[in-house]
PDB file of N, CA and C in Angstrom:
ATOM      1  N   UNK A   1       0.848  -1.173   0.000  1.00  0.00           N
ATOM      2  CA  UNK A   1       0.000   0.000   0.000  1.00  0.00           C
ATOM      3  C   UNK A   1       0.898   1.244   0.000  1.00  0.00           C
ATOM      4  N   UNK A   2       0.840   2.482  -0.754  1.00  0.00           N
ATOM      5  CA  UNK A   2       1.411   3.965  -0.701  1.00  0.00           C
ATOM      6  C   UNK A   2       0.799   3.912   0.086  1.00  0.00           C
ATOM      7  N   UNK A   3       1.495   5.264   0.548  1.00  0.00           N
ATOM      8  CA  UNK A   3       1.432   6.395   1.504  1.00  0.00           C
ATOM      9  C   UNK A   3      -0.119   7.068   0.832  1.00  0.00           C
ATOM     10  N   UNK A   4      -0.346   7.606  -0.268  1.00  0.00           N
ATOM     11  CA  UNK A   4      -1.326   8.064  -0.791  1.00  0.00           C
ATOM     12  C   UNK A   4      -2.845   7.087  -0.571  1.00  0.00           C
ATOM     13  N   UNK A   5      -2.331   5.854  -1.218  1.00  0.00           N
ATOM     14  CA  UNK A   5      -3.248   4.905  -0.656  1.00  0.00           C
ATOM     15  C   UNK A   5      -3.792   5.030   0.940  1.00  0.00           C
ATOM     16  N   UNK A   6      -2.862   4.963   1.776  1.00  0.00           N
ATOM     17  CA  UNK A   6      -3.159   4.890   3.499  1.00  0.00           C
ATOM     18  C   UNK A   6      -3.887   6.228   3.603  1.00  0.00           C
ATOM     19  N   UNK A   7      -3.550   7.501   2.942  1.00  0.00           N
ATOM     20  CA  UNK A   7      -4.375   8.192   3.401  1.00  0.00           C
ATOM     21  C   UNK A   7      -5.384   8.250   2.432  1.00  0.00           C
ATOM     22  N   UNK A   8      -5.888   7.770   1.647  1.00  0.00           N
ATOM     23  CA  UNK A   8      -7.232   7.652   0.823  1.00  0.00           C
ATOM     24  C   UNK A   8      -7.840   6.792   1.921  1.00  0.00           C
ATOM     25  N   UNK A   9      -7.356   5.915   2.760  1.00  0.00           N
ATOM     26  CA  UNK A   9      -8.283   5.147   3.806  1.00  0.00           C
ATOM     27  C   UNK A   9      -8.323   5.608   5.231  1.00  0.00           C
ATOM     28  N   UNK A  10      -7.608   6.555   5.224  1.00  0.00           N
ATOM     29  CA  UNK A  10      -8.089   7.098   6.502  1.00  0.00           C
ATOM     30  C   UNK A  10      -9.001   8.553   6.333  1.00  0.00           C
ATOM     31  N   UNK A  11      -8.779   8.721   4.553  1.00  0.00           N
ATOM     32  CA  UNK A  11     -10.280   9.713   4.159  1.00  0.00           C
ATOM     33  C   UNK A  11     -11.650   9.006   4.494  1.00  0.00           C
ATOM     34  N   UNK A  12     -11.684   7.482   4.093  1.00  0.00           N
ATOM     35  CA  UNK A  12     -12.919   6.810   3.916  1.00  0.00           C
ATOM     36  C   UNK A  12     -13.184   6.507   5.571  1.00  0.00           C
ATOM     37  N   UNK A  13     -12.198   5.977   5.995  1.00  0.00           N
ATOM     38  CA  UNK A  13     -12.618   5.833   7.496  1.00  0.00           C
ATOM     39  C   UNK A  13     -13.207   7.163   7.759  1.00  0.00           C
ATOM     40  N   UNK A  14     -12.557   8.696   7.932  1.00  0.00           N
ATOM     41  CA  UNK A  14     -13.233   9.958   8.525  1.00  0.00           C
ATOM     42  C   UNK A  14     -14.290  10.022   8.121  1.00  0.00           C
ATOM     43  N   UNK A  15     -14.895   9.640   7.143  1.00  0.00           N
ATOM     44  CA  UNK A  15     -16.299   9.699   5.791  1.00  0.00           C
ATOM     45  C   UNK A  15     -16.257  11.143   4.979  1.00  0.00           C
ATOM     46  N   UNK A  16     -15.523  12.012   5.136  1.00  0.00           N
ATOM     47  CA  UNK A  16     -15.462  12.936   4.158  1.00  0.00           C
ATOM     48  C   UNK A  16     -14.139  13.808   4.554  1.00  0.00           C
ATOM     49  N   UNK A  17     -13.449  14.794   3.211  1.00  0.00           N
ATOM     50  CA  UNK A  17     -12.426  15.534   3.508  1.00  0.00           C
ATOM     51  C   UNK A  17     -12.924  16.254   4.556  1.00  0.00           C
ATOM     52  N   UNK A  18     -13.865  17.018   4.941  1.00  0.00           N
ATOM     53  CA  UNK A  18     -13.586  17.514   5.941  1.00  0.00           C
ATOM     54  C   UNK A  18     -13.732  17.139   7.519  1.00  0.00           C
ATOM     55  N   UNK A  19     -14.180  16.285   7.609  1.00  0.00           N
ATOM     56  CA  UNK A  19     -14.445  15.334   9.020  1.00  0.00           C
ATOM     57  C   UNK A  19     -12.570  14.943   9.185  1.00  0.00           C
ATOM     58  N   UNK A  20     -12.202  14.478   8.199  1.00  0.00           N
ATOM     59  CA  UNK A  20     -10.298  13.892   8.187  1.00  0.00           C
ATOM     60  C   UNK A  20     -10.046  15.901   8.413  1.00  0.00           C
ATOM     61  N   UNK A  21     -10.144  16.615   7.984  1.00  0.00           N
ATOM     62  CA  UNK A  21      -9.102  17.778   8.286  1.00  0.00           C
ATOM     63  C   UNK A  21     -10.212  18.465   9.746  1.00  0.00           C
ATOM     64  N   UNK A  22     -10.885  18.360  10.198  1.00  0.00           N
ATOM     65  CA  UNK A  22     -11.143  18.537  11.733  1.00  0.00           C
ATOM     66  C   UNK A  22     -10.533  17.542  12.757  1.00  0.00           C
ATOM     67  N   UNK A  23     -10.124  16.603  12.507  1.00  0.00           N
ATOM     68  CA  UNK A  23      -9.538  15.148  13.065  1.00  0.00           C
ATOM     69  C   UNK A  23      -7.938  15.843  13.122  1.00  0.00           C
ATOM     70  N   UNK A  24      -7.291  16.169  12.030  1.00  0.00           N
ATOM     71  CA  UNK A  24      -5.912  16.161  11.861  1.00  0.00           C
ATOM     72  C   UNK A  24      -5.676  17.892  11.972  1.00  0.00           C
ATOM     73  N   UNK A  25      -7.034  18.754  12.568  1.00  0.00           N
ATOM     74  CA  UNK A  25      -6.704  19.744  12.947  1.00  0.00           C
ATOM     75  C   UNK A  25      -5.962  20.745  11.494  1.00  0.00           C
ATOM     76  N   UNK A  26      -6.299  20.833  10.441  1.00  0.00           N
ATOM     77  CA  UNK A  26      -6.307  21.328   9.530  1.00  0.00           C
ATOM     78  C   UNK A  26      -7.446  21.842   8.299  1.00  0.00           C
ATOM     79  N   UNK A  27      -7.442  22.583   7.820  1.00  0.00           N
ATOM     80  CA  UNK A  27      -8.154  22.905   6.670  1.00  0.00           C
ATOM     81  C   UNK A  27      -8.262  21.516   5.384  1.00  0.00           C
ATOM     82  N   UNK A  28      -9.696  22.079   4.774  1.00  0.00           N
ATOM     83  CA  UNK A  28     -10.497  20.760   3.454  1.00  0.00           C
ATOM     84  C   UNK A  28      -9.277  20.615   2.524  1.00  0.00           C
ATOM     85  N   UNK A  29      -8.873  22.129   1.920  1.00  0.00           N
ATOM     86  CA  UNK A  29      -7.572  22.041   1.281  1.00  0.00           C
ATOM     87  C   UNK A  29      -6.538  21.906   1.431  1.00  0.00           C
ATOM     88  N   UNK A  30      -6.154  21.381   2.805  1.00  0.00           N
ATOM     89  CA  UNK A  30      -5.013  20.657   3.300  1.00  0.00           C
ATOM     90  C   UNK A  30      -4.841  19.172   2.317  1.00  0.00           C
ATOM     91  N   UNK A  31      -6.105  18.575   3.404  1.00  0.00           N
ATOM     92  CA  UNK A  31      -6.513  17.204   2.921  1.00  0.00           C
ATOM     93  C   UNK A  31      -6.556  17.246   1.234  1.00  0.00           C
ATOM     94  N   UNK A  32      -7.062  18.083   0.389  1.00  0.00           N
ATOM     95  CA  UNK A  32      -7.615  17.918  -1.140  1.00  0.00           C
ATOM     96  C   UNK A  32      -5.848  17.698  -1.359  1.00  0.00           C
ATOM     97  N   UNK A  33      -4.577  18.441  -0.811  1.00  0.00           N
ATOM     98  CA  UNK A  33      -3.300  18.434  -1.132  1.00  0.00           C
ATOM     99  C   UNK A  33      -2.626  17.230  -0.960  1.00  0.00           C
ATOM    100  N   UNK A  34      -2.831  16.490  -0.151  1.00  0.00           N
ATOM    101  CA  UNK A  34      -2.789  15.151   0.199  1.00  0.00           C
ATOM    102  C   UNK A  34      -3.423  14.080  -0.519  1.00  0.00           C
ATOM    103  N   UNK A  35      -4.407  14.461  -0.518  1.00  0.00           N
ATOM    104  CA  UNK A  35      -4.756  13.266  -1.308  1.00  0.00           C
ATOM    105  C   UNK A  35      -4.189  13.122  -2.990  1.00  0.00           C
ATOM    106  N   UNK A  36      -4.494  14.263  -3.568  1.00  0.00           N
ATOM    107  CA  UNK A  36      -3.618  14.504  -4.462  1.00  0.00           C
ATOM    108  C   UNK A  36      -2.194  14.254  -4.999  1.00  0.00           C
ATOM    109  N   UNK A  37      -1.529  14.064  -4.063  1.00  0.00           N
ATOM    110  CA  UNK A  37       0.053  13.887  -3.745  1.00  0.00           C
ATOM    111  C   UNK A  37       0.889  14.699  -3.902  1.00  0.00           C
ATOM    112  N   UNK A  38       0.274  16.069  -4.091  1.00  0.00           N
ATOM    113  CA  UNK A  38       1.060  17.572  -4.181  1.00  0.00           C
ATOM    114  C   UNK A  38       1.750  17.977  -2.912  1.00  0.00           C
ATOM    115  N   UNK A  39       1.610  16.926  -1.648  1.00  0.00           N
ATOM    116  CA  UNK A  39       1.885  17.246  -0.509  1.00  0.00           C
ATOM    117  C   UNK A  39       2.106  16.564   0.520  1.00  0.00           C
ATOM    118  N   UNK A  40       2.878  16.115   1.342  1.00  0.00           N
ATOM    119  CA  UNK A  40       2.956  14.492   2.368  1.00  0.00           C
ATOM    120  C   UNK A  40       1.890  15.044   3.589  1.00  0.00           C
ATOM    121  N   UNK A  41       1.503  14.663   3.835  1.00  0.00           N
ATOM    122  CA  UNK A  41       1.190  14.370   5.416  1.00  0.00           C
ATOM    123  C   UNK A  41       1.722  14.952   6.109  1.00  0.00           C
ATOM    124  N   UNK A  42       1.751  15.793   7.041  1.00  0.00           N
ATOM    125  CA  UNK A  42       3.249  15.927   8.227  1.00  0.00           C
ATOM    126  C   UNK A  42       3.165  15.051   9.218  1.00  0.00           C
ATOM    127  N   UNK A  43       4.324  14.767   9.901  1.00  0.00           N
ATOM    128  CA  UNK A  43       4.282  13.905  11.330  1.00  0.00           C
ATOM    129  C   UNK A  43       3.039  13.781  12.155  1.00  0.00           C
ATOM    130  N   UNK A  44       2.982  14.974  12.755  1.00  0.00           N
ATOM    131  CA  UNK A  44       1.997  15.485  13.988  1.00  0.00           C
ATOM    132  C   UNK A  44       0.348  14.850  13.416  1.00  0.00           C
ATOM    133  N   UNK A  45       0.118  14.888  11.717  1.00  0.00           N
ATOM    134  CA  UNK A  45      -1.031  14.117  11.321  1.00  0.00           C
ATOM    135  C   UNK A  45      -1.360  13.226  11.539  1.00  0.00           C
ATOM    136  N   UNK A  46      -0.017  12.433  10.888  1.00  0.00           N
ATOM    137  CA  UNK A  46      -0.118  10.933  11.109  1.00  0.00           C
ATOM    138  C   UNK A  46      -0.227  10.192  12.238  1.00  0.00           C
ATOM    139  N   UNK A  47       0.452  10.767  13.405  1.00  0.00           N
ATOM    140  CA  UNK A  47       0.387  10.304  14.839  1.00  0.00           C
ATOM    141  C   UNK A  47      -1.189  10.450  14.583  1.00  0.00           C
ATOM    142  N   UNK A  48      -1.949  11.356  14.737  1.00  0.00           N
ATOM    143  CA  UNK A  48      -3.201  11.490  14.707  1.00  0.00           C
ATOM    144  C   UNK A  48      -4.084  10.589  14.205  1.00  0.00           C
ATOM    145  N   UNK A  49      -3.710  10.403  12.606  1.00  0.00           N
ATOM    146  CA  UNK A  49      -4.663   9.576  12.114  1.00  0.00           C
ATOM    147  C   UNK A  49      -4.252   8.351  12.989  1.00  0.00           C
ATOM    148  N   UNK A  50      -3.177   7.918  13.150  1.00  0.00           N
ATOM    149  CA  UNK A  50      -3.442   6.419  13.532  1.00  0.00           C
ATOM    150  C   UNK A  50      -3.843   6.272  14.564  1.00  0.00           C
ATOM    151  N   UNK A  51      -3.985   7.135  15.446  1.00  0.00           N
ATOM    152  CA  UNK A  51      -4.534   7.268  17.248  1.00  0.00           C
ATOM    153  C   UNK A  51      -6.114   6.767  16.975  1.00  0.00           C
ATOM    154  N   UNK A  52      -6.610   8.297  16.463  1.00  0.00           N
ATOM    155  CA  UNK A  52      -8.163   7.827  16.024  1.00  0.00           C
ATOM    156  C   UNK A  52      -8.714   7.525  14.792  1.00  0.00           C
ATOM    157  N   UNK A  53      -8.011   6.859  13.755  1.00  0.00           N
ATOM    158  CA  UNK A  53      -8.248   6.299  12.123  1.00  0.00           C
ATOM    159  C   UNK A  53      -8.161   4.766  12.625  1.00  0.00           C
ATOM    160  N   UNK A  54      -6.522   4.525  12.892  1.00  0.00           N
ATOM    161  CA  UNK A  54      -6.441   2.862  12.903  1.00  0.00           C
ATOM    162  C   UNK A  54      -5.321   2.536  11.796  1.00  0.00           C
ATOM    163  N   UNK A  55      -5.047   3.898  11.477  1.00  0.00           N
ATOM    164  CA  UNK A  55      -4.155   3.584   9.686  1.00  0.00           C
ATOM    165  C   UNK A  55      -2.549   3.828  10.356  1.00  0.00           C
ATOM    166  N   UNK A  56      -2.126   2.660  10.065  1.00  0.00           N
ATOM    167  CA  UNK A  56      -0.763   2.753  10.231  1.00  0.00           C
ATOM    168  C   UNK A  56       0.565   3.971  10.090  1.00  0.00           C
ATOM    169  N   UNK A  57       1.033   4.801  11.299  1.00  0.00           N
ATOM    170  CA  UNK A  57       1.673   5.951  10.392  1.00  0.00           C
ATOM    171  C   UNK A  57       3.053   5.408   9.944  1.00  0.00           C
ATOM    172  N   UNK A  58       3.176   4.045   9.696  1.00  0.00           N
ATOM    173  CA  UNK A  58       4.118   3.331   8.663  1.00  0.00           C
ATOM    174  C   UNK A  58       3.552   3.029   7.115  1.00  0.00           C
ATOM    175  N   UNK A  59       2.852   3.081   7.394  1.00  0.00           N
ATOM    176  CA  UNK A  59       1.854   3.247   6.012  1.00  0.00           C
ATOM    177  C   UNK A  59       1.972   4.808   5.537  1.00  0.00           C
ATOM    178  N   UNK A  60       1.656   5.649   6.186  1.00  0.00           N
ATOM    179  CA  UNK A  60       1.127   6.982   6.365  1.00  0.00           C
ATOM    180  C   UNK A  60       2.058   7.688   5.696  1.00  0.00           C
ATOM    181  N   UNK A  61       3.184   7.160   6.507  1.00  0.00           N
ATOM    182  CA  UNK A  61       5.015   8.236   6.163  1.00  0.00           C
ATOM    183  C   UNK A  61       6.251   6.827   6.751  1.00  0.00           C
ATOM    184  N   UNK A  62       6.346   6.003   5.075  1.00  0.00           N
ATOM    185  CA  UNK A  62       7.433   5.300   6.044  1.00  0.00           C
ATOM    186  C   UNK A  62       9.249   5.886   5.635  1.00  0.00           C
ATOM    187  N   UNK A  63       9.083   7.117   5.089  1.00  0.00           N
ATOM    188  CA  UNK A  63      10.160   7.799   5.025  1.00  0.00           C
ATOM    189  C   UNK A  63      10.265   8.288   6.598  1.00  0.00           C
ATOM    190  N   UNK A  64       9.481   8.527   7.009  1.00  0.00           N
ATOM    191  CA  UNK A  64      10.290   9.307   8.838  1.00  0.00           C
ATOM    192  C   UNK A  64       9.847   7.856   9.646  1.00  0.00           C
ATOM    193  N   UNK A  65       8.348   7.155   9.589  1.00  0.00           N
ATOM    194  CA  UNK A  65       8.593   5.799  10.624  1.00  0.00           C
ATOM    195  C   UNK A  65       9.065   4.765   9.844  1.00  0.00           C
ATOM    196  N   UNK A  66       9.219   4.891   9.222  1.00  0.00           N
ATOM    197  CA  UNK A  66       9.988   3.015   8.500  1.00  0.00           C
ATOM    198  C   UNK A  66       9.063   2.291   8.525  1.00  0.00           C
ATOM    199  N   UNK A  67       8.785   1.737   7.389  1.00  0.00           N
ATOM    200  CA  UNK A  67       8.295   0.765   6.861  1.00  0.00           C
ATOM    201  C   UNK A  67       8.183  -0.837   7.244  1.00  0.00           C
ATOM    202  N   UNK A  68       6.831  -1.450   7.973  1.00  0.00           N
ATOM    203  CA  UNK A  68       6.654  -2.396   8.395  1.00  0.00           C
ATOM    204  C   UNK A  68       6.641  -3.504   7.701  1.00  0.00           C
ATOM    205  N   UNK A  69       7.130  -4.931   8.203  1.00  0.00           N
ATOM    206  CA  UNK A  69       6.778  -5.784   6.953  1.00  0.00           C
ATOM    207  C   UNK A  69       5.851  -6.585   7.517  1.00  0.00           C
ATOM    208  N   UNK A  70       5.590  -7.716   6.249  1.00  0.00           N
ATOM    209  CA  UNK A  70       4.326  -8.997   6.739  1.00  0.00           C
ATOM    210  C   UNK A  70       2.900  -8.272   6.896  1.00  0.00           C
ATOM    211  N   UNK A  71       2.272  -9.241   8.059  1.00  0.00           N
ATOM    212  CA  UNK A  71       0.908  -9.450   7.968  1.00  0.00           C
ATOM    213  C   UNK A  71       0.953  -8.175   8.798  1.00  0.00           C
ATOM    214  N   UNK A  72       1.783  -7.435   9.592  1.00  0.00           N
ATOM    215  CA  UNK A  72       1.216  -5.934  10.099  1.00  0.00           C
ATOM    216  C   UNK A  72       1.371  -4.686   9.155  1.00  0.00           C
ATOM    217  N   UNK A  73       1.661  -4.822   7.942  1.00  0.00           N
ATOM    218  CA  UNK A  73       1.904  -3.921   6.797  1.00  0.00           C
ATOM    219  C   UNK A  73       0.005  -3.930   6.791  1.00  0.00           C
ATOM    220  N   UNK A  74      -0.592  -4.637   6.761  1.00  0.00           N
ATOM    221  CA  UNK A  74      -2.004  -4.533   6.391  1.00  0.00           C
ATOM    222  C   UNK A  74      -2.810  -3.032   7.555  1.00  0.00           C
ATOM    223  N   UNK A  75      -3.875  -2.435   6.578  1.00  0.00           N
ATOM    224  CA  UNK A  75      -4.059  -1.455   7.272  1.00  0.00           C
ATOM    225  C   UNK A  75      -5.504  -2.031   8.297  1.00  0.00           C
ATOM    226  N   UNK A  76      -5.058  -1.981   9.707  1.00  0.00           N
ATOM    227  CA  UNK A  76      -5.406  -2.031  10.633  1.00  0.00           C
ATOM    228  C   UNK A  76      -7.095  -1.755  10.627  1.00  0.00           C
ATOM    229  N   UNK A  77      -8.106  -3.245  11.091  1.00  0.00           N
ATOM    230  CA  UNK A  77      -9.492  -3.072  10.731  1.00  0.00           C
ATOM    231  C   UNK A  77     -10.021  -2.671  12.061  1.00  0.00           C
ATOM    232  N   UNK A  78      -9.402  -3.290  13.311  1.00  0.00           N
ATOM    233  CA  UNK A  78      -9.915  -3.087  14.403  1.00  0.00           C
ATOM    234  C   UNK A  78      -9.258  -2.493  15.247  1.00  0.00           C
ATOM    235  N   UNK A  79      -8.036  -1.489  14.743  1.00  0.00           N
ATOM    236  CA  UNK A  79      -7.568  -0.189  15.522  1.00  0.00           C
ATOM    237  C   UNK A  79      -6.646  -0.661  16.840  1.00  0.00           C
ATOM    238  N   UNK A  80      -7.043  -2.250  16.815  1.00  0.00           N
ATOM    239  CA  UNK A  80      -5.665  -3.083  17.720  1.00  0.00           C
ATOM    240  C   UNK A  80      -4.881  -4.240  16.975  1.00  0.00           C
ATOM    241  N   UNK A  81      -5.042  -4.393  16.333  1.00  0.00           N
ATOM    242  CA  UNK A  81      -4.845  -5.546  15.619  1.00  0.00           C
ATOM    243  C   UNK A  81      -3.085  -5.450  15.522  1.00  0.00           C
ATOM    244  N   UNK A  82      -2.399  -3.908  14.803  1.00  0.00           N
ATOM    245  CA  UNK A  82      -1.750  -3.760  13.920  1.00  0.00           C
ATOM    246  C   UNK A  82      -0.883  -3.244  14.964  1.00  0.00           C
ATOM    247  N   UNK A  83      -1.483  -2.802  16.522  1.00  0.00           N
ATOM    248  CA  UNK A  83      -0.321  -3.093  17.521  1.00  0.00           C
ATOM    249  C   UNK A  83       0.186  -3.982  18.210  1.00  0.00           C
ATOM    250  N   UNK A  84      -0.571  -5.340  17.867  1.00  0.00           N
ATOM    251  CA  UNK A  84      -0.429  -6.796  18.156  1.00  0.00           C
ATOM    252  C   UNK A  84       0.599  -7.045  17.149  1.00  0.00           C
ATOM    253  N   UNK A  85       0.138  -6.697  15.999  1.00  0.00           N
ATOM    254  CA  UNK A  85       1.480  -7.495  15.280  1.00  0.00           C
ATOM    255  C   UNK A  85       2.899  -7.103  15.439  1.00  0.00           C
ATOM    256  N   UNK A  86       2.902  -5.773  15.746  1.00  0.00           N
ATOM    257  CA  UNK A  86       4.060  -4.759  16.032  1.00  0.00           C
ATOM    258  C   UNK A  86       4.725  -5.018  17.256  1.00  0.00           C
ATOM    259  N   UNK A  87       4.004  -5.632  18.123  1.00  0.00           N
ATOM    260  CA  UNK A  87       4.505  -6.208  19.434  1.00  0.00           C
ATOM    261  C   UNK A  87       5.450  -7.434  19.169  1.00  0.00           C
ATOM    262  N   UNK A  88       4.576  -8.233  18.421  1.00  0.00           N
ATOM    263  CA  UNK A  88       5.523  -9.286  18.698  1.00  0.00           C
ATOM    264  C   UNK A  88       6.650  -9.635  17.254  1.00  0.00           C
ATOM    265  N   UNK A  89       6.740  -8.172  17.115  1.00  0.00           N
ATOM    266  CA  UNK A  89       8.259  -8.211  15.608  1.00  0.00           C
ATOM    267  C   UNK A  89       9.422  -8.104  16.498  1.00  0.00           C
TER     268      UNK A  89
END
């Protein structure tokens, strides 16, 4: 999965751009920049989305967290799952 991908699913999880940019504490045209790929994510987002999304911020940005492998690369359905797998790497 991109980075672009992970956050196209933590758009669908929020249910619309602007529900994801009240969540990540930013403006609609933040998010429209992001999704787009005119623009990364910053850190402070991604912590965010994955707190209350469930979306991996190794998925999110694995240029600053590094990139997970295996069955915890999958984006996280039940928001614990994907710290179970991370535990026991």
């Amino acid at each position: 999965m991109t980075p672009q991908q992970a956050f196209s699913e933590a758009l669908h999880r929020a249910g619309s751009q602007a529900a994801l940019a009240s969540i990540v504490g930013k403006r609609q045209p933040a998010i429209s920049k992001r999704l787009n790929g005119s623009c990364r994510a910053e850190a402070d987002e991604v912590l965010v989305i994955e707190r209350k999304l469930g979306v991996s911020r190794h998925l999110l940005r694995p240029d600053i967290f590094g990139e997970i492998i295996g069955e915890a690369a999958a984006v996280d359905c039940n928001r614990s799952a994907l710290f179970q797998g991370e535990a026991s790497l």
